[in-house]
PDB file of N, CA and C in Angstrom:
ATOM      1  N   UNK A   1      39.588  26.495 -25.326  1.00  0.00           N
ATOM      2  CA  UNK A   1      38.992  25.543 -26.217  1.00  0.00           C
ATOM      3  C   UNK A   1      37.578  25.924 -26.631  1.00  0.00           C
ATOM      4  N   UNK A   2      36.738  26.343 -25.460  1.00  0.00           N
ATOM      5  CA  UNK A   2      35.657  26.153 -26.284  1.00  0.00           C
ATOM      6  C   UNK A   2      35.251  27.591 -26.371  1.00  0.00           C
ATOM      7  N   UNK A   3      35.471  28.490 -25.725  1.00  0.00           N
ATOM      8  CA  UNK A   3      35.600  29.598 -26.217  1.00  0.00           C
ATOM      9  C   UNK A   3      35.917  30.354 -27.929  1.00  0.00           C
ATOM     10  N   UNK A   4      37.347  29.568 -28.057  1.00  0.00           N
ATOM     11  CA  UNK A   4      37.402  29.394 -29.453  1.00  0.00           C
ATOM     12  C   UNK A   4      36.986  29.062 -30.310  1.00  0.00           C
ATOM     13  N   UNK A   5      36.294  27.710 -29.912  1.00  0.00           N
ATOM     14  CA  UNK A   5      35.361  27.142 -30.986  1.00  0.00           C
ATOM     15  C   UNK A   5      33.880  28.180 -31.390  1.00  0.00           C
ATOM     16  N   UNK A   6      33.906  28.785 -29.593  1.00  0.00           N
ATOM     17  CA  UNK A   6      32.333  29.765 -30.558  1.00  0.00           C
ATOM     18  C   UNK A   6      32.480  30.974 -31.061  1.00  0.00           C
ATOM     19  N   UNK A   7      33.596  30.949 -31.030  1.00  0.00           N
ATOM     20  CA  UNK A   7      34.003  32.848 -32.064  1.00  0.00           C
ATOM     21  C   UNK A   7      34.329  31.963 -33.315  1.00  0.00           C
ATOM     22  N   UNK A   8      34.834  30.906 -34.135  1.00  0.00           N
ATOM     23  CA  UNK A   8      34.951  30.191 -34.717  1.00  0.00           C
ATOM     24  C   UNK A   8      33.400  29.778 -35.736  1.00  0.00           C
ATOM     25  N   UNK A   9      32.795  29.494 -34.925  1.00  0.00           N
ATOM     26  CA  UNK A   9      31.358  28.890 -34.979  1.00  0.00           C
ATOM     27  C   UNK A   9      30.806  30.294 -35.600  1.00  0.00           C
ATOM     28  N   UNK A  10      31.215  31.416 -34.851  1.00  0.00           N
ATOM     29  CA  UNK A  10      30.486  32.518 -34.965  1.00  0.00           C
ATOM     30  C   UNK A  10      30.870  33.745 -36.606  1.00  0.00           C
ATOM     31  N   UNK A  11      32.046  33.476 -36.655  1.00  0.00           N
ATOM     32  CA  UNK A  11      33.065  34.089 -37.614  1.00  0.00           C
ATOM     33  C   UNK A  11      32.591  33.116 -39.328  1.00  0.00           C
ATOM     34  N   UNK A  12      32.563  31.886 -39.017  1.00  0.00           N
ATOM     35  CA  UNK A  12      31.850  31.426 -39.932  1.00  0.00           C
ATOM     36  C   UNK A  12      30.967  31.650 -40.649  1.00  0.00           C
ATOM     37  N   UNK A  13      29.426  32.099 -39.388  1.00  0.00           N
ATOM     38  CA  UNK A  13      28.230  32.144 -39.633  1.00  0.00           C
ATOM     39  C   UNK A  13      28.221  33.483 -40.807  1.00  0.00           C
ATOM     40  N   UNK A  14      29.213  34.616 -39.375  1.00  0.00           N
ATOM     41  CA  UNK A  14      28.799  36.028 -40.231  1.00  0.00           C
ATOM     42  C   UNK A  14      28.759  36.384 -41.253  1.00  0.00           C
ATOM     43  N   UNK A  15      30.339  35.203 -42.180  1.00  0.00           N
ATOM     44  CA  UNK A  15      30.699  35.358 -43.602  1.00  0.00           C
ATOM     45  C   UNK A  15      30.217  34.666 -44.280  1.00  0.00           C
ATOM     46  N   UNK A  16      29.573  33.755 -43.710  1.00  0.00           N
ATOM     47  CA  UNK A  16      28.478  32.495 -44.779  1.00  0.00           C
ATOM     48  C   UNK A  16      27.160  33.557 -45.077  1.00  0.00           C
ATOM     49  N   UNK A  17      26.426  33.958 -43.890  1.00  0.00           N
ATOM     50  CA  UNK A  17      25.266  33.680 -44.446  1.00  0.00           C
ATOM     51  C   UNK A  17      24.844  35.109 -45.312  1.00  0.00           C
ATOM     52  N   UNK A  18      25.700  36.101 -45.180  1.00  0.00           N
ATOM     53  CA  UNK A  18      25.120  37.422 -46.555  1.00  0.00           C
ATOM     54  C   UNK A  18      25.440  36.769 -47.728  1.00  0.00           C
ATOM     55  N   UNK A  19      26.601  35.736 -48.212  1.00  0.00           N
ATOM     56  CA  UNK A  19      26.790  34.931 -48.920  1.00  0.00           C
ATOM     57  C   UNK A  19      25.607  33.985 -49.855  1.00  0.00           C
ATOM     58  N   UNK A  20      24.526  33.545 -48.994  1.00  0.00           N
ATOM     59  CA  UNK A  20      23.593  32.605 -48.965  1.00  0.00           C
ATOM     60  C   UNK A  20      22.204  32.937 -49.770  1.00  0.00           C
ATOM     61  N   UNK A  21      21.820  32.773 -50.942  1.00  0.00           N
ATOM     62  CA  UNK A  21      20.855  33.259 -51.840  1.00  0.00           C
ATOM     63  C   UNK A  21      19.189  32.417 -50.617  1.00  0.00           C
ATOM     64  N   UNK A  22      19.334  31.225 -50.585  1.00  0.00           N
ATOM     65  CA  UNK A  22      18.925  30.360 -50.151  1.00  0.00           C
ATOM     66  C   UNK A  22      19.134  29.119 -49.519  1.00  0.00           C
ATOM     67  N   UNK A  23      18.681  29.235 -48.213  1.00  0.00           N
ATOM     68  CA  UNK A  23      18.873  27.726 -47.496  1.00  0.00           C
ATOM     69  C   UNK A  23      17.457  27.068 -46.952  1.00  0.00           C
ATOM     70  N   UNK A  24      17.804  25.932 -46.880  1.00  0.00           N
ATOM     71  CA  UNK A  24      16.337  24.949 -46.695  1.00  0.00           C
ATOM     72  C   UNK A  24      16.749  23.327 -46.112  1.00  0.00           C
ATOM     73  N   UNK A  25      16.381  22.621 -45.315  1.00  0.00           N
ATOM     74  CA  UNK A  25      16.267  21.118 -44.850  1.00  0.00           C
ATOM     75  C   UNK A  25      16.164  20.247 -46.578  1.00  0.00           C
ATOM     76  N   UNK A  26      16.816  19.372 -46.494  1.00  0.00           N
ATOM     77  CA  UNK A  26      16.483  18.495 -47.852  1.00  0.00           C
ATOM     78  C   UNK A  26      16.385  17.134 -47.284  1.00  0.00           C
ATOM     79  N   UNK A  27      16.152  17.279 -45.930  1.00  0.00           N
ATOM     80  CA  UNK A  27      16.039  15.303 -45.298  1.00  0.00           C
ATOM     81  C   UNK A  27      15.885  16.009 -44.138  1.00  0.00           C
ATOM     82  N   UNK A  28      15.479  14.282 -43.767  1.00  0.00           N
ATOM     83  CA  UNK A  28      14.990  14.426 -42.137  1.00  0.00           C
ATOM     84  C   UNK A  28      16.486  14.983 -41.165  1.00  0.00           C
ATOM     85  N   UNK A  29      16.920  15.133 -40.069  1.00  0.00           N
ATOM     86  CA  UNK A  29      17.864  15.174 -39.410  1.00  0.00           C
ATOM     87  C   UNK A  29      17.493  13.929 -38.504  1.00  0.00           C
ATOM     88  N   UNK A  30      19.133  13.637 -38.307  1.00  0.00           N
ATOM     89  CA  UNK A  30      19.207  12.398 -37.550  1.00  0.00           C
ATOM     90  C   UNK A  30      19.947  12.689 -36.256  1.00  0.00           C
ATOM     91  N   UNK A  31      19.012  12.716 -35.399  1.00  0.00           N
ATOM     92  CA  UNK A  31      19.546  13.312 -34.136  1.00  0.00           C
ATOM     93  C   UNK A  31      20.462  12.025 -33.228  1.00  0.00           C
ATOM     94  N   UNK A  32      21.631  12.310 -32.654  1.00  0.00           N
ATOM     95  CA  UNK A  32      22.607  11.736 -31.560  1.00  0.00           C
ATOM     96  C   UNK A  32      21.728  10.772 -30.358  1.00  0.00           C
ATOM     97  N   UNK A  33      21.765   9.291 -30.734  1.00  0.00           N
ATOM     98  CA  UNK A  33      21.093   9.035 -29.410  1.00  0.00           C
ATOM     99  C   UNK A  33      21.919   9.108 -28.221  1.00  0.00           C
ATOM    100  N   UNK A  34      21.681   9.425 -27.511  1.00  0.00           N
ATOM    101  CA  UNK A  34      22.306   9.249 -26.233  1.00  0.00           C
ATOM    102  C   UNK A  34      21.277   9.847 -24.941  1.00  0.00           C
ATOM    103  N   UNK A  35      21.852   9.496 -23.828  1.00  0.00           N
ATOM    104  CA  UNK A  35      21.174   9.732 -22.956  1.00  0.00           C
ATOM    105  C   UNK A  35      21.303  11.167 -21.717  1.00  0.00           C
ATOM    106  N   UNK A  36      22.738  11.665 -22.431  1.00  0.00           N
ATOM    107  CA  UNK A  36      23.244  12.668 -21.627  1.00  0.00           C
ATOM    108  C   UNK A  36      23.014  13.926 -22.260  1.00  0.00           C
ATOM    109  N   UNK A  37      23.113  14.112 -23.145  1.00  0.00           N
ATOM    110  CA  UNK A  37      23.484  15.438 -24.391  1.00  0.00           C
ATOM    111  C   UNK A  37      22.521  15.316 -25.653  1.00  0.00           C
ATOM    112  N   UNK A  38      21.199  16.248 -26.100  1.00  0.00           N
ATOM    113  CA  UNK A  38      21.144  15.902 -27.081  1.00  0.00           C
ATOM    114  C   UNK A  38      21.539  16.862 -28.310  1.00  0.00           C
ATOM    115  N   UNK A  39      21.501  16.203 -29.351  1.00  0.00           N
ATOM    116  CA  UNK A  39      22.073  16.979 -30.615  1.00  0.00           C
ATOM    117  C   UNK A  39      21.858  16.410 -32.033  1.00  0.00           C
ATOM    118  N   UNK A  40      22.368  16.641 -32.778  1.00  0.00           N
ATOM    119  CA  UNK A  40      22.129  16.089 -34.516  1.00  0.00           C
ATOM    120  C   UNK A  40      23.789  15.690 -35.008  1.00  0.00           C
ATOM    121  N   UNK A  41      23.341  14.391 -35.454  1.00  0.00           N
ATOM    122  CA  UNK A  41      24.428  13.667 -35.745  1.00  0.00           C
ATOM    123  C   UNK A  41      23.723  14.212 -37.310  1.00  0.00           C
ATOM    124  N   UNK A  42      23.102  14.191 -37.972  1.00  0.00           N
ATOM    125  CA  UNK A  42      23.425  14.874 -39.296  1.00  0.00           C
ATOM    126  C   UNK A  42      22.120  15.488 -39.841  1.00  0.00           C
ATOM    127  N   UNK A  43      22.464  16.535 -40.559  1.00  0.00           N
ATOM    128  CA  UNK A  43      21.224  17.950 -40.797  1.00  0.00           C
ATOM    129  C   UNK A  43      21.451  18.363 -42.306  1.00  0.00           C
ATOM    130  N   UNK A  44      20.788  17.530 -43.018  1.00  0.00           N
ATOM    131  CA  UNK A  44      20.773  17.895 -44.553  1.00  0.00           C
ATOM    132  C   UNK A  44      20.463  19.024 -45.236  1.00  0.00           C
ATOM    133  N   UNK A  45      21.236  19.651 -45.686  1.00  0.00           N
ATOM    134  CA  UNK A  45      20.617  21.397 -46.388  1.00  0.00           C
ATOM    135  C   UNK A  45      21.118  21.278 -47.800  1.00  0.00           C
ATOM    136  N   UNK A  46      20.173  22.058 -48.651  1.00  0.00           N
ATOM    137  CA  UNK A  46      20.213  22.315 -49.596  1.00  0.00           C
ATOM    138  C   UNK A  46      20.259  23.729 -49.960  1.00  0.00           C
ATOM    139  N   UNK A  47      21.702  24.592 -50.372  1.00  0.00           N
ATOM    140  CA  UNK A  47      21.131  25.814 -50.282  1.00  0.00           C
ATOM    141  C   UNK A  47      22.339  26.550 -52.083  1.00  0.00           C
ATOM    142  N   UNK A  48      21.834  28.049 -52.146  1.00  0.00           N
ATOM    143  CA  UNK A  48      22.321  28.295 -53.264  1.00  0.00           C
ATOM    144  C   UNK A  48      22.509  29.630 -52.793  1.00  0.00           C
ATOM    145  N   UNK A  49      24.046  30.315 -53.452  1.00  0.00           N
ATOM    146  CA  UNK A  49      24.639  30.940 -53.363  1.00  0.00           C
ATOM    147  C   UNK A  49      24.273  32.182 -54.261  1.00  0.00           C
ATOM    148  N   UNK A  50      24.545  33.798 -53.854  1.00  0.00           N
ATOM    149  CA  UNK A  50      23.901  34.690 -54.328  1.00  0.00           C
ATOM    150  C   UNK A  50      25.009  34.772 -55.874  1.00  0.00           C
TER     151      UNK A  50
END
């Protein structure tokens, strides 16, 4: 499972980002409250393609 998910995670990245003219934040991020784990419940980007 989660193994998969990070060759997944990773296989993504490689083919996205030579792809990627420009990326940038366009809002705040709204990070996960909780008390165990933290993380971003949502991360706004604005970006443009080569």
């Amino acid at each position: 499972g989660a193994a998969l998910a990070r060759m997944e995670v990773s296989s993504f990245f490689t083919e996205l980002l030579p792809r990627l003219k420009s990326i940038e934040m366009s809002g705040d991020p709204q990070l996960v409250a909780t008390t165990f784990v933290g993380g971003l419940k949502h991360l706004p980007v604005r970006y443009s393609l080569r």
